[in-house]
C-alpha atoms as a PDB file:
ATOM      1  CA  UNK A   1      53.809 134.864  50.911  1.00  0.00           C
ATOM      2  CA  UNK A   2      57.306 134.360  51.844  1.00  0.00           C
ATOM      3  CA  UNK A   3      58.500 130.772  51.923  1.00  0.00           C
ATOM      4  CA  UNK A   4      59.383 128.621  55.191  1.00  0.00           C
ATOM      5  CA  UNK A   5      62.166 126.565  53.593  1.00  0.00           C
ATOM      6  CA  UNK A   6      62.340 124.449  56.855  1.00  0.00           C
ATOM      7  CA  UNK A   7      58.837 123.449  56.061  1.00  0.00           C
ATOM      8  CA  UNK A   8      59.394 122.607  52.216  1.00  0.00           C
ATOM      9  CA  UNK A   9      62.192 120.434  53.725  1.00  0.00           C
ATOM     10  CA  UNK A  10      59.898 118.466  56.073  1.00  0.00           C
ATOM     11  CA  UNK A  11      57.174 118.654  53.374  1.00  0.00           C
ATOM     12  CA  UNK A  12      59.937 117.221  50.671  1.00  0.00           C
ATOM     13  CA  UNK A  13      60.582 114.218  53.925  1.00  0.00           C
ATOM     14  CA  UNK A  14      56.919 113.449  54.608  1.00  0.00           C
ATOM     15  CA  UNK A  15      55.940 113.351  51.017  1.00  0.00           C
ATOM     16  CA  UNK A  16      58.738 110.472  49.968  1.00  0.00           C
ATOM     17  CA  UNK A  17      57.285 108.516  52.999  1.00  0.00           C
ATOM     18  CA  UNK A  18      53.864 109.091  52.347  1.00  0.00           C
ATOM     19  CA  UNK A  19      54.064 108.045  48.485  1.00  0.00           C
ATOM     20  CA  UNK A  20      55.742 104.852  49.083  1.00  0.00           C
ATOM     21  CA  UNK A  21      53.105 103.830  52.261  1.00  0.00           C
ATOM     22  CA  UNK A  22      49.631 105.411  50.884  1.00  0.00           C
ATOM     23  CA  UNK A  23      48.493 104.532  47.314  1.00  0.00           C
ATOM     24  CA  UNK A  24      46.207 107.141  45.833  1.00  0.00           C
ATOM     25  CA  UNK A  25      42.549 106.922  45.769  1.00  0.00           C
ATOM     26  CA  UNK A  26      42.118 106.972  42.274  1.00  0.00           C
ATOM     27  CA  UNK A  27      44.591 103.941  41.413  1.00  0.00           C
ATOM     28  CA  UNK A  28      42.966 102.098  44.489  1.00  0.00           C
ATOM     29  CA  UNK A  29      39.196 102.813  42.530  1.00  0.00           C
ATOM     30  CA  UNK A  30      41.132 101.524  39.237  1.00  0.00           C
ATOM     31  CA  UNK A  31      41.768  98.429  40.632  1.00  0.00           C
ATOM     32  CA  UNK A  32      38.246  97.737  41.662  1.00  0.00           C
ATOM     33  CA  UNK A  33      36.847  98.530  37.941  1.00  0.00           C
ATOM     34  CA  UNK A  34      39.559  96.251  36.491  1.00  0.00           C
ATOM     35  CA  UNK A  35      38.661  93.404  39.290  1.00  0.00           C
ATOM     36  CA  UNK A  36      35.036  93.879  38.393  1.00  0.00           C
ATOM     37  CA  UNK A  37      35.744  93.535  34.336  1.00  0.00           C
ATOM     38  CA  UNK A  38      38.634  91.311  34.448  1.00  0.00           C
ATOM     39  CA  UNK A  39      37.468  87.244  32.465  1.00  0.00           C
ATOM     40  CA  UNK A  40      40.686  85.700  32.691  1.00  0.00           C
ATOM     41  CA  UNK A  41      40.896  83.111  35.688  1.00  0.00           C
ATOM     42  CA  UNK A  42      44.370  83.994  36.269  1.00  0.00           C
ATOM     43  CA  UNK A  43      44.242  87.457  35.629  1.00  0.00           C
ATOM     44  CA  UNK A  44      41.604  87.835  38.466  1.00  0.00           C
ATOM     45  CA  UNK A  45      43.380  85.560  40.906  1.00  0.00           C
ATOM     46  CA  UNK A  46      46.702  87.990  40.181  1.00  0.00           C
ATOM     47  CA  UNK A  47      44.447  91.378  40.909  1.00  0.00           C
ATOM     48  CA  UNK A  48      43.047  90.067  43.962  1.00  0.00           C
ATOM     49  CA  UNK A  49      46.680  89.624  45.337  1.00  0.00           C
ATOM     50  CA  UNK A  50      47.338  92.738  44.280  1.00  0.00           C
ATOM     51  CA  UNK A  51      44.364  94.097  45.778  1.00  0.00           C
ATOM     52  CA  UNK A  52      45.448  92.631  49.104  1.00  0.00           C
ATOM     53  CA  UNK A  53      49.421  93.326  48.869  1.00  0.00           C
ATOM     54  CA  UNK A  54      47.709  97.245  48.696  1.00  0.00           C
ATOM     55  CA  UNK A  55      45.785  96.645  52.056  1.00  0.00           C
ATOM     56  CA  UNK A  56      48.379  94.430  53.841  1.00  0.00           C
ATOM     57  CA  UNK A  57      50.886  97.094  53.249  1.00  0.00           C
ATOM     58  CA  UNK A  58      48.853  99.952  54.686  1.00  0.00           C
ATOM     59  CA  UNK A  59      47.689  98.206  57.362  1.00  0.00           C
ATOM     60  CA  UNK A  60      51.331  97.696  58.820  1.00  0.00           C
ATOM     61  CA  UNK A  61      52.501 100.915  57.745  1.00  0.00           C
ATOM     62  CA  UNK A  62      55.200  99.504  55.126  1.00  0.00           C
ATOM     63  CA  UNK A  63      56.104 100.057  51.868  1.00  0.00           C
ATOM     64  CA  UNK A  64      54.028  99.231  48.961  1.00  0.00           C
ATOM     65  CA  UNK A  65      56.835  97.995  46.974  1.00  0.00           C
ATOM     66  CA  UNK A  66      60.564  97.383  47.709  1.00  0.00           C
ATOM     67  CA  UNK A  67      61.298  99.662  44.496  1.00  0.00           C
ATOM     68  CA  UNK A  68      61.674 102.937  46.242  1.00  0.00           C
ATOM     69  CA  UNK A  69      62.334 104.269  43.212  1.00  0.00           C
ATOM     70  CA  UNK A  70      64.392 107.579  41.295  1.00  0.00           C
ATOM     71  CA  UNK A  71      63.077 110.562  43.776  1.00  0.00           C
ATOM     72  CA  UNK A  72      60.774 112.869  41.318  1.00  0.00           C
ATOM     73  CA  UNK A  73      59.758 116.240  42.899  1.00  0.00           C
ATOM     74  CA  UNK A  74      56.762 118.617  40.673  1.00  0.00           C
ATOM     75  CA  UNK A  75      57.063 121.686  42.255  1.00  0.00           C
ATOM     76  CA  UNK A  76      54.363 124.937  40.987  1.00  0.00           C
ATOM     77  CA  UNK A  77      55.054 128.534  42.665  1.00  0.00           C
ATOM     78  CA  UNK A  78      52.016 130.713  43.096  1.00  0.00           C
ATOM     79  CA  UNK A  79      52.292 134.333  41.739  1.00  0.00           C
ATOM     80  CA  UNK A  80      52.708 136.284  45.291  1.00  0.00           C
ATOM     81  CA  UNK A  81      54.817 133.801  46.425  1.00  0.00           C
ATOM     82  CA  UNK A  82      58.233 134.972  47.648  1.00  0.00           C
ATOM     83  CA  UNK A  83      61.190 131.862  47.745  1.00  0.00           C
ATOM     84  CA  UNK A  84      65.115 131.943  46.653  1.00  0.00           C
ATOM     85  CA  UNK A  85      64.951 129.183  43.954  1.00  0.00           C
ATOM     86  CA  UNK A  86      68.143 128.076  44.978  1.00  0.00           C
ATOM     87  CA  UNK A  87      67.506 127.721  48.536  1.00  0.00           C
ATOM     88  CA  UNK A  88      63.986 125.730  47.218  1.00  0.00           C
ATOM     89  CA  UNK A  89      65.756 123.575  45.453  1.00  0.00           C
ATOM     90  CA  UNK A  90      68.481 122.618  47.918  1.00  0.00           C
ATOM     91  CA  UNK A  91      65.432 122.355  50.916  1.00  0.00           C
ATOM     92  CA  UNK A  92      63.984 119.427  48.720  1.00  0.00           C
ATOM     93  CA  UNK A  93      67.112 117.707  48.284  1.00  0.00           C
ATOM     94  CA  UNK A  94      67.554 117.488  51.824  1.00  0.00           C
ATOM     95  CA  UNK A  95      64.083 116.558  52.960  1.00  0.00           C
ATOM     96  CA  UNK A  96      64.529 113.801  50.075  1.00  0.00           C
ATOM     97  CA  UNK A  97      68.084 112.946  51.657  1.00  0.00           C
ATOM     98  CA  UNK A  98      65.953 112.958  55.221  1.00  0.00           C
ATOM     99  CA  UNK A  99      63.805 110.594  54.549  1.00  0.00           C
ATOM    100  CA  UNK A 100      65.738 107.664  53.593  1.00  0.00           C
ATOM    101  CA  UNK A 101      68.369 108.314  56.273  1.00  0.00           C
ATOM    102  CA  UNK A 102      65.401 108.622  59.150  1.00  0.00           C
ATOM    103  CA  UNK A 103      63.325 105.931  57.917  1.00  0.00           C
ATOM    104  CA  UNK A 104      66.021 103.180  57.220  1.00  0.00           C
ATOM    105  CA  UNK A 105      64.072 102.601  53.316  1.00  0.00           C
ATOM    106  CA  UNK A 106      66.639 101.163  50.529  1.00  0.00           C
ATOM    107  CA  UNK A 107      68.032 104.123  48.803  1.00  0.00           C
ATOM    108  CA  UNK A 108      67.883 103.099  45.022  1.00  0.00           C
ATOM    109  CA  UNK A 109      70.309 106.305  43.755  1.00  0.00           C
ATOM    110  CA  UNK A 110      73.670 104.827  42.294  1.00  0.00           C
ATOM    111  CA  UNK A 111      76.500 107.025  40.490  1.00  0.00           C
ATOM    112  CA  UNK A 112      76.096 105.979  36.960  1.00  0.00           C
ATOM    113  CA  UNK A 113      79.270 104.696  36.116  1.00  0.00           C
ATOM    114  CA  UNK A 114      80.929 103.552  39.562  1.00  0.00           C
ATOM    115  CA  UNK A 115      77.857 102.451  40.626  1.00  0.00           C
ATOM    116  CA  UNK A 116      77.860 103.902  44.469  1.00  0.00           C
ATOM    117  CA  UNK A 117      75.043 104.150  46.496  1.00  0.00           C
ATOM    118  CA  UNK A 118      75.584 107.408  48.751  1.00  0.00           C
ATOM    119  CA  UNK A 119      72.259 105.785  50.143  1.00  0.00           C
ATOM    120  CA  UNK A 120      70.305 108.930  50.526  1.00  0.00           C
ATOM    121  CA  UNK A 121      68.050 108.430  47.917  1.00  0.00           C
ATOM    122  CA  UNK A 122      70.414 111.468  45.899  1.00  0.00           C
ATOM    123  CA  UNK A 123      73.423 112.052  43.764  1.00  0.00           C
ATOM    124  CA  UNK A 124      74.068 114.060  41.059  1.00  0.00           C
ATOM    125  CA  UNK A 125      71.055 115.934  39.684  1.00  0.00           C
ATOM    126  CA  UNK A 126      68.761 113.648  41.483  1.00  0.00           C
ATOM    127  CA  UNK A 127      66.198 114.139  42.882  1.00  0.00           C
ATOM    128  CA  UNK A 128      64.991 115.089  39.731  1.00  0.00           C
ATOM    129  CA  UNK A 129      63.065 118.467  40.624  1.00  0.00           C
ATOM    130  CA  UNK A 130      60.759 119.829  37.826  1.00  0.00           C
ATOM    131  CA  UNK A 131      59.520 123.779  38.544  1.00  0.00           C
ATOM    132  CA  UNK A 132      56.612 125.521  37.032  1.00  0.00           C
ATOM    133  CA  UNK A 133      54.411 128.539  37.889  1.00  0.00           C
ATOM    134  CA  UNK A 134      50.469 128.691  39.001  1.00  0.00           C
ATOM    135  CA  UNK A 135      47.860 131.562  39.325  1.00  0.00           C
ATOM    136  CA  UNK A 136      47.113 130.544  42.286  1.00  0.00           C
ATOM    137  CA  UNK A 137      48.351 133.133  44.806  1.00  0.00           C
ATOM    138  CA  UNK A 138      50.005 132.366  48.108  1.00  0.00           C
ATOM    139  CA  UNK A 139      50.564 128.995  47.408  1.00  0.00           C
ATOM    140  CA  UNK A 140      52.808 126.694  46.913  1.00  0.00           C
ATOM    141  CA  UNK A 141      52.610 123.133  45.894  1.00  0.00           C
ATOM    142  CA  UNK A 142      54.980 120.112  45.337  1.00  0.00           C
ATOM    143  CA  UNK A 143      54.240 116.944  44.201  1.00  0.00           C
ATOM    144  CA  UNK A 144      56.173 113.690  44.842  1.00  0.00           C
ATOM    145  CA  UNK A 145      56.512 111.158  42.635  1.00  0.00           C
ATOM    146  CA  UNK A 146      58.773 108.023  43.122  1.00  0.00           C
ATOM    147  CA  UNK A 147      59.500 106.364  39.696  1.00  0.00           C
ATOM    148  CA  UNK A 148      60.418 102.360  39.910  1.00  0.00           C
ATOM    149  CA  UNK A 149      62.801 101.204  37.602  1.00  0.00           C
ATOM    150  CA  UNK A 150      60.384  98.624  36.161  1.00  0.00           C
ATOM    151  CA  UNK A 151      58.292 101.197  34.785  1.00  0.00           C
ATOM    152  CA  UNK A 152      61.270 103.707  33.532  1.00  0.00           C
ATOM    153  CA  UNK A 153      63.347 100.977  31.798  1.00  0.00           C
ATOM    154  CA  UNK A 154      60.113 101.001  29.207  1.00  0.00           C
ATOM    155  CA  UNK A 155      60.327 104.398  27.956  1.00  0.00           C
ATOM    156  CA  UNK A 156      60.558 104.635  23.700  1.00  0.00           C
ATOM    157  CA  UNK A 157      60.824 107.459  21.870  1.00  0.00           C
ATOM    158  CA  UNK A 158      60.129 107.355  17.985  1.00  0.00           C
ATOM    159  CA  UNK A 159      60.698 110.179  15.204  1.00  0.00           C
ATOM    160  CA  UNK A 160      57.899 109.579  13.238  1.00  0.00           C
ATOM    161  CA  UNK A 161      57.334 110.889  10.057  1.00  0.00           C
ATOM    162  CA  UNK A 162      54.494 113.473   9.719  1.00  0.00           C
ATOM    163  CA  UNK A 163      53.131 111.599   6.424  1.00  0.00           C
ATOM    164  CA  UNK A 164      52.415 108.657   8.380  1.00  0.00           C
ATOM    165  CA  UNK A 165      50.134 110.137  10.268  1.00  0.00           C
ATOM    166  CA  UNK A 166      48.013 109.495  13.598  1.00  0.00           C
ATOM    167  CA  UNK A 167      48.724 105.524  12.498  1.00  0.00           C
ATOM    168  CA  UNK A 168      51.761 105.800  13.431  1.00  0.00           C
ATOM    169  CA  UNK A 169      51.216 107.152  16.786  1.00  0.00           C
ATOM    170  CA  UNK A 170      48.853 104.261  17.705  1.00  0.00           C
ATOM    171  CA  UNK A 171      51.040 101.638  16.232  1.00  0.00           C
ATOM    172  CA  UNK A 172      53.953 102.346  17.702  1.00  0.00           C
ATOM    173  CA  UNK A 173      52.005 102.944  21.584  1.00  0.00           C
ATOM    174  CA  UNK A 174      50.427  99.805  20.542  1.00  0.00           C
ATOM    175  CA  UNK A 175      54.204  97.791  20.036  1.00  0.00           C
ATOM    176  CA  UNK A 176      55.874  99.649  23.085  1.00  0.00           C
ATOM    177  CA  UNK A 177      52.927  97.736  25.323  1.00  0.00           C
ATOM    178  CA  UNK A 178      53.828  94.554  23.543  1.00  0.00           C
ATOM    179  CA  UNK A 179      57.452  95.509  23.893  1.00  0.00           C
ATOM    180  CA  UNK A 180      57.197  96.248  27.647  1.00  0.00           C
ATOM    181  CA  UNK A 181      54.683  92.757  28.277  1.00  0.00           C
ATOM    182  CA  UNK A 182      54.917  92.315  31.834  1.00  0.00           C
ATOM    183  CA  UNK A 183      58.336  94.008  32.782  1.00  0.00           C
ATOM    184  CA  UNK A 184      56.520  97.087  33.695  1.00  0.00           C
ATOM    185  CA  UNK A 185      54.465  95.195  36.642  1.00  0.00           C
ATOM    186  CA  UNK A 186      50.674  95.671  34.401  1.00  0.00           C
ATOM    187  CA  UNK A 187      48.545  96.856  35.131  1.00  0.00           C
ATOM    188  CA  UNK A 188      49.953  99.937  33.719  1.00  0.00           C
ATOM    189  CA  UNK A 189      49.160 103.845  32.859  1.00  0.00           C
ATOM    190  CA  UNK A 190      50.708 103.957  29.579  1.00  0.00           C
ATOM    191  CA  UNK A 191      51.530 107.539  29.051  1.00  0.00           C
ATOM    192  CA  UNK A 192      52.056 108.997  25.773  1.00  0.00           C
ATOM    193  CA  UNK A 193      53.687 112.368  24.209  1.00  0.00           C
ATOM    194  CA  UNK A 194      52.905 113.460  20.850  1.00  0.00           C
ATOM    195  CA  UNK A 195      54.747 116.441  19.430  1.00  0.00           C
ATOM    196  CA  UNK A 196      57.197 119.026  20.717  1.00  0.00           C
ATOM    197  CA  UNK A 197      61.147 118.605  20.654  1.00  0.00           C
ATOM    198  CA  UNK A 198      62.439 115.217  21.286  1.00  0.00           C
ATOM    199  CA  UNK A 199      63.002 116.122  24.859  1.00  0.00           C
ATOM    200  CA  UNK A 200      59.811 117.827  25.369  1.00  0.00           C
ATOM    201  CA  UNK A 201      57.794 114.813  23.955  1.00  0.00           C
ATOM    202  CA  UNK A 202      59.371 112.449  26.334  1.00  0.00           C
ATOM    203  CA  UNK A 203      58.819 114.788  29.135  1.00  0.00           C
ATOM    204  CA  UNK A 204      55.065 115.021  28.075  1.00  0.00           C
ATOM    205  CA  UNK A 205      55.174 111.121  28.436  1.00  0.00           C
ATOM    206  CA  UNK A 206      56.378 111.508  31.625  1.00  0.00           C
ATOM    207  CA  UNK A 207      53.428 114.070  32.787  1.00  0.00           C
ATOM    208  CA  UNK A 208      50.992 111.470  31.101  1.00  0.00           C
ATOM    209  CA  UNK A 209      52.029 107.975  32.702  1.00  0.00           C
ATOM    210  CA  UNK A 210      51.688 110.161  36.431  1.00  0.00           C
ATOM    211  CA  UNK A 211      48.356 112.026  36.207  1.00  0.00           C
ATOM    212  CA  UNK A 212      45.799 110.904  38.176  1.00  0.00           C
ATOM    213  CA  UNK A 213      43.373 108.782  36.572  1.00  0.00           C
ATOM    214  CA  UNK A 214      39.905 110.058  35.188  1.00  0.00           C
ATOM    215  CA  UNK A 215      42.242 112.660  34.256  1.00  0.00           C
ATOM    216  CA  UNK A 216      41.822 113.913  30.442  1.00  0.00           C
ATOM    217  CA  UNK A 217      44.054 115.650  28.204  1.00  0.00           C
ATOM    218  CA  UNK A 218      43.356 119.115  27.763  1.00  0.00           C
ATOM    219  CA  UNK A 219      43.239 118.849  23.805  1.00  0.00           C
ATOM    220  CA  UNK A 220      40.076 117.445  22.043  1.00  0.00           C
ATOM    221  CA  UNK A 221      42.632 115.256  19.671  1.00  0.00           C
ATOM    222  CA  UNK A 222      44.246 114.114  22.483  1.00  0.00           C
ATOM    223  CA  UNK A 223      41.580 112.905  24.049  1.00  0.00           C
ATOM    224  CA  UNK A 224      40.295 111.317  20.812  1.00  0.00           C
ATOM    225  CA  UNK A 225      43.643 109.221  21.167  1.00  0.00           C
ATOM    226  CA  UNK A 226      43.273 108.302  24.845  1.00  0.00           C
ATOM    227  CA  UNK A 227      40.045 106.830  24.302  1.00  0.00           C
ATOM    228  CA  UNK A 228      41.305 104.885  20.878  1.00  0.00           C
ATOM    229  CA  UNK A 229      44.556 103.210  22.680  1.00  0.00           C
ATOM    230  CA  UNK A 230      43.056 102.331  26.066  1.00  0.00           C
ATOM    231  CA  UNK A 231      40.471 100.224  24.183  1.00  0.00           C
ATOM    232  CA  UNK A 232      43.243  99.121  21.913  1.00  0.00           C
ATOM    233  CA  UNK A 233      46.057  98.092  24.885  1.00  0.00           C
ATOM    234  CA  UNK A 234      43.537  96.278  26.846  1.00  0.00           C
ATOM    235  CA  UNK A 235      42.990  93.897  23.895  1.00  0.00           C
ATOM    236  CA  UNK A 236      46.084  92.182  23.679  1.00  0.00           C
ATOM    237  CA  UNK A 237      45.932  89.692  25.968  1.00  0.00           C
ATOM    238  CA  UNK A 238      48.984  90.658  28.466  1.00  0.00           C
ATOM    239  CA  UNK A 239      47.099  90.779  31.503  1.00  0.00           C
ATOM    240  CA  UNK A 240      48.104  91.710  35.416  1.00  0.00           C
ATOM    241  CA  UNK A 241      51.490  90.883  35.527  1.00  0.00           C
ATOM    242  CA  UNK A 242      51.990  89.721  31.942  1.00  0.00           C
ATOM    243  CA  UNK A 243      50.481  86.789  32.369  1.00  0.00           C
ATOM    244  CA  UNK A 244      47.100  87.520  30.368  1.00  0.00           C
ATOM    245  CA  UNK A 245      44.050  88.691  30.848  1.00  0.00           C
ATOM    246  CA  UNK A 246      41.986  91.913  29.536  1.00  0.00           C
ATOM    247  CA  UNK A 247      43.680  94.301  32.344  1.00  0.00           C
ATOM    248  CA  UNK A 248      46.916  95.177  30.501  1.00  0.00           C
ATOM    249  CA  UNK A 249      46.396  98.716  31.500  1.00  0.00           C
ATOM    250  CA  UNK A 250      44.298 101.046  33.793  1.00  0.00           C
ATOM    251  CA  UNK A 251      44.308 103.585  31.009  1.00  0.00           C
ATOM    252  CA  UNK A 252      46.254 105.340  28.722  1.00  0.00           C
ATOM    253  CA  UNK A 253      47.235 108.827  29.225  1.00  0.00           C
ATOM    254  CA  UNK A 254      47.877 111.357  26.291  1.00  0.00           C
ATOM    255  CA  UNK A 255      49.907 114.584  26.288  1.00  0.00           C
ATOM    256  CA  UNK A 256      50.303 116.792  22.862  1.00  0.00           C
ATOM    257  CA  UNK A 257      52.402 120.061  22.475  1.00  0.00           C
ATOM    258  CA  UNK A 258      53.088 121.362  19.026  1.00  0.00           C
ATOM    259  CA  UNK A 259      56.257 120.657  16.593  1.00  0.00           C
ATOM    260  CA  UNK A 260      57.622 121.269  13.510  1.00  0.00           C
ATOM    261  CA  UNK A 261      56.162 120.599  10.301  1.00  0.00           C
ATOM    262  CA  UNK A 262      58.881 118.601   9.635  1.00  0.00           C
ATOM    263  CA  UNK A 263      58.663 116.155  12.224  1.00  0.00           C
ATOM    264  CA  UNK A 264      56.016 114.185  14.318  1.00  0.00           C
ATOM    265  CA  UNK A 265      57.749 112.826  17.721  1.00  0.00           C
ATOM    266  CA  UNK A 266      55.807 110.168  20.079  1.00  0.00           C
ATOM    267  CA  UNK A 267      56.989 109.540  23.179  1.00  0.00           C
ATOM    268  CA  UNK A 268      55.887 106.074  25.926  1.00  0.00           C
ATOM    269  CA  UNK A 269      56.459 106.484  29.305  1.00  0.00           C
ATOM    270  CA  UNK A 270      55.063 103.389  31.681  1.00  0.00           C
ATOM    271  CA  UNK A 271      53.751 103.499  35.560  1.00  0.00           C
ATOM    272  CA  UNK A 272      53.426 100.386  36.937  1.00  0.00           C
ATOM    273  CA  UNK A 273      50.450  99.183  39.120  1.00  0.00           C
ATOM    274  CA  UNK A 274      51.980 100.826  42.073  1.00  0.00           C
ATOM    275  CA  UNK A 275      51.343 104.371  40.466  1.00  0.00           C
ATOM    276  CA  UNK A 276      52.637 106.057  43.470  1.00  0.00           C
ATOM    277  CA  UNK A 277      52.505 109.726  44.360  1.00  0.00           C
ATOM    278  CA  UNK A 278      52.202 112.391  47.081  1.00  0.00           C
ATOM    279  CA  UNK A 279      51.320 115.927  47.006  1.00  0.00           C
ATOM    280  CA  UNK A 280      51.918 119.380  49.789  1.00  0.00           C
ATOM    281  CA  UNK A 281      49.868 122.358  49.493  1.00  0.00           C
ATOM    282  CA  UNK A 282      51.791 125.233  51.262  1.00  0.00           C
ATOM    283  CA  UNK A 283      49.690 128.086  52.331  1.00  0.00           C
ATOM    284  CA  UNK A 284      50.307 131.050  54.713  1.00  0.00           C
ATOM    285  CA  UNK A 285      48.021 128.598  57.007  1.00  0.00           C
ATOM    286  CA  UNK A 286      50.839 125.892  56.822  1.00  0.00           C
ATOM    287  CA  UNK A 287      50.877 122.419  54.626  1.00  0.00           C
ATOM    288  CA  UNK A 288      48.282 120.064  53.857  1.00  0.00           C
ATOM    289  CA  UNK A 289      49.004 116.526  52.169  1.00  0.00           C
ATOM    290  CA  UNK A 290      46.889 114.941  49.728  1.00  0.00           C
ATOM    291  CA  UNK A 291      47.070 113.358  46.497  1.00  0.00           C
END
């Protein structure tokens, strides 16, 4: 399958638009199970406006949160799929660039040090595009995720030392929630890397804090941890919004890869309540959106 780069570029448009407008099913079915378990008065009177912020927004086709967010773009090429990586890449940057100038949203994107908003939701190396490779032939997908700043200014990353064990790991996931309280926006997917380089684990993080949720990590340990810490977060008493209650977080999220013997990296990446994300399928039969 050769690839339409025209129709990445409206693909790369749509799927901005549709992420900040549409929250996925899954976080929408998270809310409901937290609603239904949640004790603390306040806690439950801060859900339900959360609950109806969700509807009210979709109902008049606006934005579920002002915080449009650093522009994140997952992109995975199918094996008989034909594309000039460059061209891909540059196709997404201007569908991303597209859909802030057509649809009038805040663009978020500042140089680092001057501070200037080009306000097209880009600059230099952003949108942050991330490319992998599928077995699935003739397709190719791309996934849009865009990342507030309330959930990426709580991001840790911790050399631990191996003698200290899977402790460790839970402590410090455990003091990064505590850390974050309720700057992240809770309630939260708490996404956690364990292992790899010091890049790689924080990456992992990443991939954690935006899977979908009833997601599971692919490694029996790792599951192990997801079920420990989402039991453990959810005890402390931070609450929707940070101001208590038992729904501190809809879950958390592991992600392992393996390291060197000498060293035993973890990794916490937040998503806020607003876990926002988009996803094209691109077939020889044309795009389909989902989730």
């Amino acid at each position: 399958m050769k690839v339409d780069l025209k129709q990445v570029e409206e693909a790369a448009k749509e799927l901005y638009i549709r992420a900040l407008k549409v929250l996925p099913p899954d976080i929408k079915e998270g809310f409901k199970r937290l609603d239904a378990t949640e004790t603390h008065a306040t806690g439950k009177a801060i859900l339900g406006t959360m609950i109806r912020n969700i509807a009210v927004a979709e109902e008049n086709n606006n934005l579920l949160c002002q915080d449009t967010g650093i522009p994140i773009y997952n992109v995975w090429i199918g094996r008989n799929v034909e594309v000039d990586g460059a061209a891909l890449k540059e196709a997404i940057r201007s569908g991303c660039a597209r859909s802030t100038r057509e649809y009038s949203f805040r663009s978020s994107i500042v140089h680092p040090t001057t501070r200037v908003n080009e306000q097209t939701s880009c600059g230099r190396n952003v949108p942050v595009i991330h490319f992998d490779f599928t077995d699935r032939a003739d397709t190719l997908e791309i996934e849009m995720i865009p990342k507030g700043s309330g959930s990426e200014n709580n991001t840790w990353l911790k050399m631990a030392v191996p003698a200290e064990g899977v402790d460790a790991i839970k402590t410090f996931v455990v003091d990064c929630v505590l850390d974050a309280g309720g700057k992240t926006c809770p309630p939260t997917i708490v996404g956690v890397g364990v292992g790899g380089s010091a890049d790689l684990c924080v990456r992992l993080a990443k991939v954690a804090a935006t899977r979908p949720l009833g997601s599971r990590c692919e490694d029996a340990e790792g599951v192990k941890l997801e079920e420990t810490l989402s039991r453990a977060v959810n005890q402390l008493g931070v609450g929707p919004q940070g101001l208590g209650g038992d729904s501190t977080a809809f879950a958390v999220h592991v992600e392992l890869a393996a390291t060197h013997i000498t060293m035993n990296p973890v990794a916490v990446n937040m998503q806020c309540h607003s876990a926002r994300r988009a996803r094209a399928t691109v077939t020889p039969q044309g795009v389909t959106y989902g989730f």
